[in-house]
Protein backbone atom coordinates (compact mmCIF):
# COMPACT_ATOMS: atom_id res chain seq x y z
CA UNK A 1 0.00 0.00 0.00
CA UNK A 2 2.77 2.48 0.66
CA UNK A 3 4.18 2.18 -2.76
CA UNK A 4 0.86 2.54 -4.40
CA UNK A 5 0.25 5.95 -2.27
CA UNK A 6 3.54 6.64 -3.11
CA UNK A 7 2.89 6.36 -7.21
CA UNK A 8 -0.17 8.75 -6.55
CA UNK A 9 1.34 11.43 -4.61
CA UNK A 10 -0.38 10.75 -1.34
CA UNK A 11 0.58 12.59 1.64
CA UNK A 12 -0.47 10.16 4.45
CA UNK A 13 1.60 7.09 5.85
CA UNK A 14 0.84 3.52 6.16
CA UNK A 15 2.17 0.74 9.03
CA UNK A 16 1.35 -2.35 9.58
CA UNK A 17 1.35 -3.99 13.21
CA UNK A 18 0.44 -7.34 15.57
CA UNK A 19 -0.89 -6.24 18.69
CA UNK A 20 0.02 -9.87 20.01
CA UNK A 21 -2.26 -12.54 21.40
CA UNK A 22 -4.71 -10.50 23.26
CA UNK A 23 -6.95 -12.61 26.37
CA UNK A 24 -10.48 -11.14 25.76
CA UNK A 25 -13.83 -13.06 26.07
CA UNK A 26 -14.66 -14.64 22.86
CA UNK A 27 -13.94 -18.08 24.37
CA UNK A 28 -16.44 -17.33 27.36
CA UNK A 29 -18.78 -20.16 26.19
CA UNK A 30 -15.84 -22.84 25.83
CA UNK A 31 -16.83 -26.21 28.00
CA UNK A 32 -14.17 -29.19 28.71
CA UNK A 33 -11.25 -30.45 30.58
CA UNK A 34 -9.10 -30.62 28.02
CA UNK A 35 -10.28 -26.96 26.69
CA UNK A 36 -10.21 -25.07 30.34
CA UNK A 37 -6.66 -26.35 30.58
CA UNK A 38 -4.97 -25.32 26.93
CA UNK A 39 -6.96 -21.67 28.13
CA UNK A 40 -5.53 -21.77 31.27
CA UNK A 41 -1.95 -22.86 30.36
CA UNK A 42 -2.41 -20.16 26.88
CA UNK A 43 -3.61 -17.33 29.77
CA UNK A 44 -0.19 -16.93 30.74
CA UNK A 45 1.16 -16.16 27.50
CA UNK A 46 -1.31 -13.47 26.48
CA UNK A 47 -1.73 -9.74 26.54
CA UNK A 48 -4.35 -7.47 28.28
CA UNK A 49 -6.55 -5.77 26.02
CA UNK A 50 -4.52 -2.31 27.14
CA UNK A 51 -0.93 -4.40 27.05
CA UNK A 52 -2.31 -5.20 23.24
CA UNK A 53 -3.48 -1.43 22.56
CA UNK A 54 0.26 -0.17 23.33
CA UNK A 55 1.17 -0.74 20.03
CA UNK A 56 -1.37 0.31 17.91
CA UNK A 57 -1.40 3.83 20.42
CA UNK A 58 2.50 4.05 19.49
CA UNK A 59 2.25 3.69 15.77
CA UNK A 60 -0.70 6.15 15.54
CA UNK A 61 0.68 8.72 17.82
CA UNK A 62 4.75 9.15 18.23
CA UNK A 63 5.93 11.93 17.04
CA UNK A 64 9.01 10.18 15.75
CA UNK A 65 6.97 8.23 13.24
CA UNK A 66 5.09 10.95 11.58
CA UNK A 67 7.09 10.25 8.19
CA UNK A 68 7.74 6.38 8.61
CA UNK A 69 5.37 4.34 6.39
CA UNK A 70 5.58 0.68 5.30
CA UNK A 71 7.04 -0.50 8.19
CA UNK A 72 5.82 -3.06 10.43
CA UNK A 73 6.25 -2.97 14.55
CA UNK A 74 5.28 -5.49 17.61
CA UNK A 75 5.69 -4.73 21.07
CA UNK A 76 6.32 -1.04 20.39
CA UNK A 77 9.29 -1.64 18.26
CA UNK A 78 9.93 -2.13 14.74
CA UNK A 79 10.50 -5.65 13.56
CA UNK A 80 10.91 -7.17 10.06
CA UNK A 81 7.83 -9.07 8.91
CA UNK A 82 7.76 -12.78 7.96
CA UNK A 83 8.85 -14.04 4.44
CA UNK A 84 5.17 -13.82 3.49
CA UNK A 85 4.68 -9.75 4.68
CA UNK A 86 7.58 -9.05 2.34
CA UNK A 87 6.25 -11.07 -0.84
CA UNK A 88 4.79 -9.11 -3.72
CA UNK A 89 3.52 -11.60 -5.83
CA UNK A 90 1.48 -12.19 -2.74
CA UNK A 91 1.27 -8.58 -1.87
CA UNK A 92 -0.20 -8.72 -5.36
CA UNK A 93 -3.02 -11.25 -4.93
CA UNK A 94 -3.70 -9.66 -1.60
CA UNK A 95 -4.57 -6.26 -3.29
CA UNK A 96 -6.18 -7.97 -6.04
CA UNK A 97 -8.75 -9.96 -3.34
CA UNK A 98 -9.37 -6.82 -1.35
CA UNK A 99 -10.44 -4.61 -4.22
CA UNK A 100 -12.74 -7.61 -4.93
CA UNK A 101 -14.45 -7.88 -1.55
CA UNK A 102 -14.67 -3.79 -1.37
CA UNK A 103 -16.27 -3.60 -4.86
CA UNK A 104 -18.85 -6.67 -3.67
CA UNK A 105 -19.66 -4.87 -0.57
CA UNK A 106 -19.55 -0.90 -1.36
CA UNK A 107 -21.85 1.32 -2.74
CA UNK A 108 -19.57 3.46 -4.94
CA UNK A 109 -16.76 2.12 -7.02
CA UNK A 110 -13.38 1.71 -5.60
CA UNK A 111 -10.40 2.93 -7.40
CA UNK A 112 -7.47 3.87 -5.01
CA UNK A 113 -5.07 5.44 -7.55
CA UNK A 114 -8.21 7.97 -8.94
């Protein structure tokens, strides 16, 4: 995205972060042994919902980062992505999908580079 906003003269940035595992209550409803223990064990590896915001609060509001775009940050730092967040054939077909699913489900036509 940062190179197409590039190619069009945009004047906004772009990151791209994981806030983490993050315990919240979708799983409320769970029932079993065997499922209360892998929850109770995984508990101890997750975030807090404001532990997982941290991030996301960072990115959008550091001053330092007001020019940095196309990056990609966990735990409040910058980190390189996996293989696959750095492919742009896949980058490609990514794009391709999303323009799909936004045409499907939008009212107006969606051209980002118009």
């Amino acid at each position: 995205m940062k190179t197409k906003l590039q190619k069009i003269g945009a004047n906004v940035t772009v990151n791209c972060l994981h806030p983490g595992v993050v315990r919240t209550r979708l799983t409320r409803d769970r029932e079993g042994l065997l499922t209360d223990l892998v929850f109770f064990l995984a508990s101890k590896l997750v975030k807090t919902v404001p532990q997982a915001a941290a991030t996301t609060c960072y990115v959008a509001t550091n001053p330092r980062l007001v020019n940095v775009s196309g990056k990609y940050f966990t735990d409040c730092n910058e980190t390189t992505p996996s293989g696959l967040g750095t492919n742009s054939s896949e980058a490609t077909k990514l794009w391709a999908a999303s323009e799909i699913l936004v045409t499907q489900h939008s009212k107006t036509s969606f051209d980002p580079c118009s």
